[in-house]
N, C-alpha and C. Protein backbone atom coordinates (compact mmCIF):
# COMPACT_ATOMS: atom_id res chain seq x y z
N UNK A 1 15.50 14.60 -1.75
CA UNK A 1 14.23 14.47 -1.08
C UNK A 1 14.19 15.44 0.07
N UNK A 2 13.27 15.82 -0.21
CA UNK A 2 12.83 17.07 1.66
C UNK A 2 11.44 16.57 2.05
N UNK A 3 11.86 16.46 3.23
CA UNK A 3 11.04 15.98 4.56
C UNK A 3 10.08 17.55 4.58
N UNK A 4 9.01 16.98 4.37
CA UNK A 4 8.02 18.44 4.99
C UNK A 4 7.33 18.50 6.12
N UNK A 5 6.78 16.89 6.65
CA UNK A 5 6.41 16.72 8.32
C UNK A 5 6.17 15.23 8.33
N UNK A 6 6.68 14.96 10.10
CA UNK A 6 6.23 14.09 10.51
C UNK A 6 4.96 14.31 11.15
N UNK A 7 4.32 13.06 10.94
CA UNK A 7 3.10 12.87 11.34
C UNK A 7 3.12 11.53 12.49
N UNK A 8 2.82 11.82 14.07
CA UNK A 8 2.97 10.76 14.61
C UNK A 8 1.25 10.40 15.42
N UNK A 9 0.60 9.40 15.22
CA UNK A 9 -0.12 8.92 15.96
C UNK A 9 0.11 7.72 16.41
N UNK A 10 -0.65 7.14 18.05
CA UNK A 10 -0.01 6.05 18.71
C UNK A 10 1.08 5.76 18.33
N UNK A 11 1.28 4.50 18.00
CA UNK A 11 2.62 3.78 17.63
C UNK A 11 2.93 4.09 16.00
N UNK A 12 2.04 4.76 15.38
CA UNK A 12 2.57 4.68 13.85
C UNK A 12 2.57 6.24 13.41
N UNK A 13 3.61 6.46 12.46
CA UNK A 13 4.20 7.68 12.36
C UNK A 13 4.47 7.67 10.31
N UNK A 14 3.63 8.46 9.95
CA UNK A 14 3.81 8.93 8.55
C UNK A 14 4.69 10.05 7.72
N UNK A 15 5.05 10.14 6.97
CA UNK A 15 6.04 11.50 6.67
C UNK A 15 5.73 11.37 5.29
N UNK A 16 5.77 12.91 4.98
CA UNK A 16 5.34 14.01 4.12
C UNK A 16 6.78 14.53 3.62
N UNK A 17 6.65 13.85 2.47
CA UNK A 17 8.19 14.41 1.61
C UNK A 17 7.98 14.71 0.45
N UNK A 18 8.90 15.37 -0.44
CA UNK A 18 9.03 16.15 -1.64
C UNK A 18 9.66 15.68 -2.27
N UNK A 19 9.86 15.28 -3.63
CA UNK A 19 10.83 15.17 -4.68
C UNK A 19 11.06 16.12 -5.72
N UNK A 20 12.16 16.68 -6.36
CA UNK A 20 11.96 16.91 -7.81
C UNK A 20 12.48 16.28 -8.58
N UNK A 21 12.08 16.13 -9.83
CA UNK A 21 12.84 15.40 -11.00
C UNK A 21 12.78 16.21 -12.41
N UNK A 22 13.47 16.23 -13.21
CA UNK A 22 13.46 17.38 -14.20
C UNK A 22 13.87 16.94 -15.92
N UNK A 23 12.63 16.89 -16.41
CA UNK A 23 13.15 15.68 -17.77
C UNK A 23 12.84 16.90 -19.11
N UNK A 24 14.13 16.93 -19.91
CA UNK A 24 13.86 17.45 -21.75
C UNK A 24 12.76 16.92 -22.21
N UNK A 25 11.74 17.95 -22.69
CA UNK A 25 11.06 16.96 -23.53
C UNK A 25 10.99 17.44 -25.19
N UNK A 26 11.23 16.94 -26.05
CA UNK A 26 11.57 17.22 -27.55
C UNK A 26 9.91 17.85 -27.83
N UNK A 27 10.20 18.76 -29.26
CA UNK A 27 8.76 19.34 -29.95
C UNK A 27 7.76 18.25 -30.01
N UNK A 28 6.85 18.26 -30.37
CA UNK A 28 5.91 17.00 -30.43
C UNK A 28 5.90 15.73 -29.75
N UNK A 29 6.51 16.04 -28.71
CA UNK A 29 6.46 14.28 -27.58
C UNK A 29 5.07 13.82 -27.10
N UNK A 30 4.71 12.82 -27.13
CA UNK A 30 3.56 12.68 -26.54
C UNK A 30 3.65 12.36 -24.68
N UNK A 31 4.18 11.33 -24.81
CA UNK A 31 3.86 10.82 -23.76
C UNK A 31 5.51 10.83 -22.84
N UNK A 32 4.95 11.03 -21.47
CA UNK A 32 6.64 10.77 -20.99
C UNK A 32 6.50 10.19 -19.36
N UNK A 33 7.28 9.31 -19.69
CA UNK A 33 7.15 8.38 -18.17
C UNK A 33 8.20 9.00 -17.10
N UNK A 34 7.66 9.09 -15.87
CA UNK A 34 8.66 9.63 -15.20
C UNK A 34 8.31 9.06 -13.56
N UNK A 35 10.02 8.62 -13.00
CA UNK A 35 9.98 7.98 -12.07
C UNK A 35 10.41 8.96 -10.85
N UNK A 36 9.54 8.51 -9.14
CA UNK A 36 10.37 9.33 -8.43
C UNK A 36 10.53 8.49 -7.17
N UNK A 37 11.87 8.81 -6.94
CA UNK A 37 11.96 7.43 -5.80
C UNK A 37 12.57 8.77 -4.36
N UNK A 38 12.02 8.03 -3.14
CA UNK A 38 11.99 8.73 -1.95
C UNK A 38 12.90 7.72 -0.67
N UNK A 39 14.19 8.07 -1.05
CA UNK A 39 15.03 7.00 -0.36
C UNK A 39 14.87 7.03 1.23
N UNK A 40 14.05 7.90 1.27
CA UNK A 40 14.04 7.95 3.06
C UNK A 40 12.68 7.35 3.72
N UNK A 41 11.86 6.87 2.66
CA UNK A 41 10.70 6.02 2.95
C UNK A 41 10.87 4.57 2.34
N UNK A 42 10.33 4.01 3.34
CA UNK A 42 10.32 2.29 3.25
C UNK A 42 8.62 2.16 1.66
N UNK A 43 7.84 3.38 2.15
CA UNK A 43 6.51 2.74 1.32
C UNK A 43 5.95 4.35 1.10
N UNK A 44 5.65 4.44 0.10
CA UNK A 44 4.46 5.45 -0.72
C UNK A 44 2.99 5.04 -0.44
N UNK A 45 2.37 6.13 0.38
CA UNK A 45 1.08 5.37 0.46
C UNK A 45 0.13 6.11 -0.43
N UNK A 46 0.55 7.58 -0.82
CA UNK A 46 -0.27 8.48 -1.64
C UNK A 46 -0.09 9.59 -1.84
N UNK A 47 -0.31 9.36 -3.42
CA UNK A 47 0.31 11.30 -3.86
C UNK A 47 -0.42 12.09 -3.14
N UNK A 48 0.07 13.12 -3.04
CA UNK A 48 -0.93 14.51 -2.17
C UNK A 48 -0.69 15.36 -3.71
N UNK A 49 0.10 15.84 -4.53
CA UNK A 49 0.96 16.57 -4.88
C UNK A 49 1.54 16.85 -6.15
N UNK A 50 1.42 16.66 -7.41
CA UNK A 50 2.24 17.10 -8.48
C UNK A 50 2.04 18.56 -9.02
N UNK A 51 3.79 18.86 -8.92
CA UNK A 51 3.17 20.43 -9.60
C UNK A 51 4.74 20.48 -10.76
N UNK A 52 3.93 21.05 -11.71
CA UNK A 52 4.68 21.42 -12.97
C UNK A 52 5.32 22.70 -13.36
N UNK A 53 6.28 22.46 -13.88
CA UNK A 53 6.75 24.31 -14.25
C UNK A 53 7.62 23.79 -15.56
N UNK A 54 7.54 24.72 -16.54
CA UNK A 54 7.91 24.93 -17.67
C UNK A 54 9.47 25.18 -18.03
N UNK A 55 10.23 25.19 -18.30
CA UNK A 55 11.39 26.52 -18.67
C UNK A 55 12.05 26.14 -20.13
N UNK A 56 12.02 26.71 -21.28
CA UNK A 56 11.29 27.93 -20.99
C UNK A 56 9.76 27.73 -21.19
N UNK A 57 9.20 28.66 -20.43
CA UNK A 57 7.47 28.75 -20.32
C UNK A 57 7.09 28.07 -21.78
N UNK A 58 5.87 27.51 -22.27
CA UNK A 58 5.33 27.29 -23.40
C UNK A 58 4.07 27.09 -23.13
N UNK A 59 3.64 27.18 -24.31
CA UNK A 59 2.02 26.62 -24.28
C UNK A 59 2.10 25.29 -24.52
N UNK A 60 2.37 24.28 -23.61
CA UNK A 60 2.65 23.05 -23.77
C UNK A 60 0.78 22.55 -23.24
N UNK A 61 0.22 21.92 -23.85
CA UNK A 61 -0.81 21.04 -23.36
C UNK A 61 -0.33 19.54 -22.58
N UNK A 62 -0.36 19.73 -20.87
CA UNK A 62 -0.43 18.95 -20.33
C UNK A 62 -1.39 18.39 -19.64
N UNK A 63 -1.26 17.20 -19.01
CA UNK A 63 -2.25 16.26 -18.24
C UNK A 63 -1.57 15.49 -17.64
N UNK A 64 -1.49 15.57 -16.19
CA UNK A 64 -0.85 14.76 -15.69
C UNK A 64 -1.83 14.36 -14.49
N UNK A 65 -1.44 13.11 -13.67
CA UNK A 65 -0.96 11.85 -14.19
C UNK A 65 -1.72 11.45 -15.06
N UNK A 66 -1.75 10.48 -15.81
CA UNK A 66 -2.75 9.48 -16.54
C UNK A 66 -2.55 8.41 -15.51
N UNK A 67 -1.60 7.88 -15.15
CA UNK A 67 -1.60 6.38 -14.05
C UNK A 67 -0.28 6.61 -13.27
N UNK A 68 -0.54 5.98 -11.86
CA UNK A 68 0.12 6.39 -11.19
C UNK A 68 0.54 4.69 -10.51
N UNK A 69 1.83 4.42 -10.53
CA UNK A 69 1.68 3.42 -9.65
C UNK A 69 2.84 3.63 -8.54
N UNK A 70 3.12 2.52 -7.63
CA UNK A 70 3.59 2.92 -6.09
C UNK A 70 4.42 1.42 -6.44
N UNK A 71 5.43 1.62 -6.21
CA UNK A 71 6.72 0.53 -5.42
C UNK A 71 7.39 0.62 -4.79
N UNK A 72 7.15 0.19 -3.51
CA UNK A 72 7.75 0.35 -1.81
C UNK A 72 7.90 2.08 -2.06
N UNK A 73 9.32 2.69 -2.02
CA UNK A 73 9.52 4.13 -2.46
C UNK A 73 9.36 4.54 -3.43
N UNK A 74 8.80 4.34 -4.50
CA UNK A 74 8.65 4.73 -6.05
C UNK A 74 7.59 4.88 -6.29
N UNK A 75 7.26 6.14 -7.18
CA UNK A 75 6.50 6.56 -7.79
C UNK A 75 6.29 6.97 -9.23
N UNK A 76 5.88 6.05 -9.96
CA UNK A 76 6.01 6.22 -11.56
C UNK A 76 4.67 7.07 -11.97
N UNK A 77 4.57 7.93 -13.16
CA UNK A 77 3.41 8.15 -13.66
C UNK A 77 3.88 8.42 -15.44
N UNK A 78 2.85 8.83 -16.00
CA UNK A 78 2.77 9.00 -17.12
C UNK A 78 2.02 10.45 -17.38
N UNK A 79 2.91 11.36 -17.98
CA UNK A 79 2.46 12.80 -18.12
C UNK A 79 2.58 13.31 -19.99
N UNK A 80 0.76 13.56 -19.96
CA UNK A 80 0.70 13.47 -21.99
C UNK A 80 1.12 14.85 -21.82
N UNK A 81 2.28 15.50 -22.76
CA UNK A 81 2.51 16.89 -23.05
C UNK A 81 2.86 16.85 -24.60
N UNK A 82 2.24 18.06 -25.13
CA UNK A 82 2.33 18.40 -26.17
C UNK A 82 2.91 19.43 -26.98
N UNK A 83 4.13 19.71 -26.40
CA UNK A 83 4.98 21.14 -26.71
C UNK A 83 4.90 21.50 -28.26
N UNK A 84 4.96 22.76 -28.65
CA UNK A 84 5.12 23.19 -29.97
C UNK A 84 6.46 23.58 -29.90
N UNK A 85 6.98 23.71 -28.99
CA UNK A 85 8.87 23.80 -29.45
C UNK A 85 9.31 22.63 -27.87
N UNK A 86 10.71 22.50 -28.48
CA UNK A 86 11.02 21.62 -26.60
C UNK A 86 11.31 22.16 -25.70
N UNK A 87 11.39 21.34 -24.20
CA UNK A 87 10.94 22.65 -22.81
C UNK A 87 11.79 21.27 -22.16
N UNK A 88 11.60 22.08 -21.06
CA UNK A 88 12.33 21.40 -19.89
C UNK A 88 11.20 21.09 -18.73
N UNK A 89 10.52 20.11 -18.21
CA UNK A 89 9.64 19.68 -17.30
C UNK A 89 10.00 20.10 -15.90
N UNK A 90 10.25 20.33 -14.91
CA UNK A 90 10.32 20.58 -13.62
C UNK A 90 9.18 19.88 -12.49
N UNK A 91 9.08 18.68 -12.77
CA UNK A 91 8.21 18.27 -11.59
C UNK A 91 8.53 18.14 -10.10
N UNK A 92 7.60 18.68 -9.49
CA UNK A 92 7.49 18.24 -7.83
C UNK A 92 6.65 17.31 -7.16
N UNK A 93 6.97 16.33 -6.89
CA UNK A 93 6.10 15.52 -6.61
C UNK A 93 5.91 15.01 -4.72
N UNK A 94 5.04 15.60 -4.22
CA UNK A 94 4.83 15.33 -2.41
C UNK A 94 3.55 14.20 -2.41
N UNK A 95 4.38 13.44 -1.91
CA UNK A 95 3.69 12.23 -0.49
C UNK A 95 3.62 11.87 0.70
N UNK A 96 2.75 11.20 0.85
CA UNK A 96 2.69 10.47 2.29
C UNK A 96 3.20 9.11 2.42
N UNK A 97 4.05 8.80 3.42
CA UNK A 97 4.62 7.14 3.41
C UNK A 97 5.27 7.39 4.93
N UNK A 98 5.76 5.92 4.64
CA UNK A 98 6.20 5.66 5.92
C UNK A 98 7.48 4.72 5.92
């Protein structure tokens, strides 16, 4: 996890962090769940942030998120990709929490 800023007003103070997580995905996968947990926050209050990268590059048809949910530090979603050969996912995922 990387810290990108604190944010402090009055008494309450938010932070802006980064994850990556990096999942195989086989030729024809549809759907792929992927979790990201931010051990240095107590709570996820909201994605700012997903960005994708390929390797190797493909013409993969993605869509991400379809649903997104939040537990205390966790962040699950569901990303439809449709590779014509298999690739390697590279997600980055930045929030706000506290």
């Amino acid at each position: 996890m990387t810290i990108i800023a604190l944010i402090k007003s009055n008494e309450e103070q938010r932070t802006i962090a980064s994850v990556e997580e990096c999942v195989v995905v086989d030729s024809g996968a549809q759907a792929i769940y992927v979790t990201f947990t931010f051990p240095e926050l107590r709570k996820v209050e909201k994605v700012l942030q997903v960005e994708v990268e390929t390797d190797p590059e493909t013409m993969a048809h993605l869509e991400l998120p379809q649903d997104k949910t939040y537990l205390n530090n966790t962040v699950g979603m569901t990303l439809t990709c449709d590779p014509t050969a298999g690739t390697t996912l590279c997600m980055d995922c930045t929030v706000i929490g506290f």
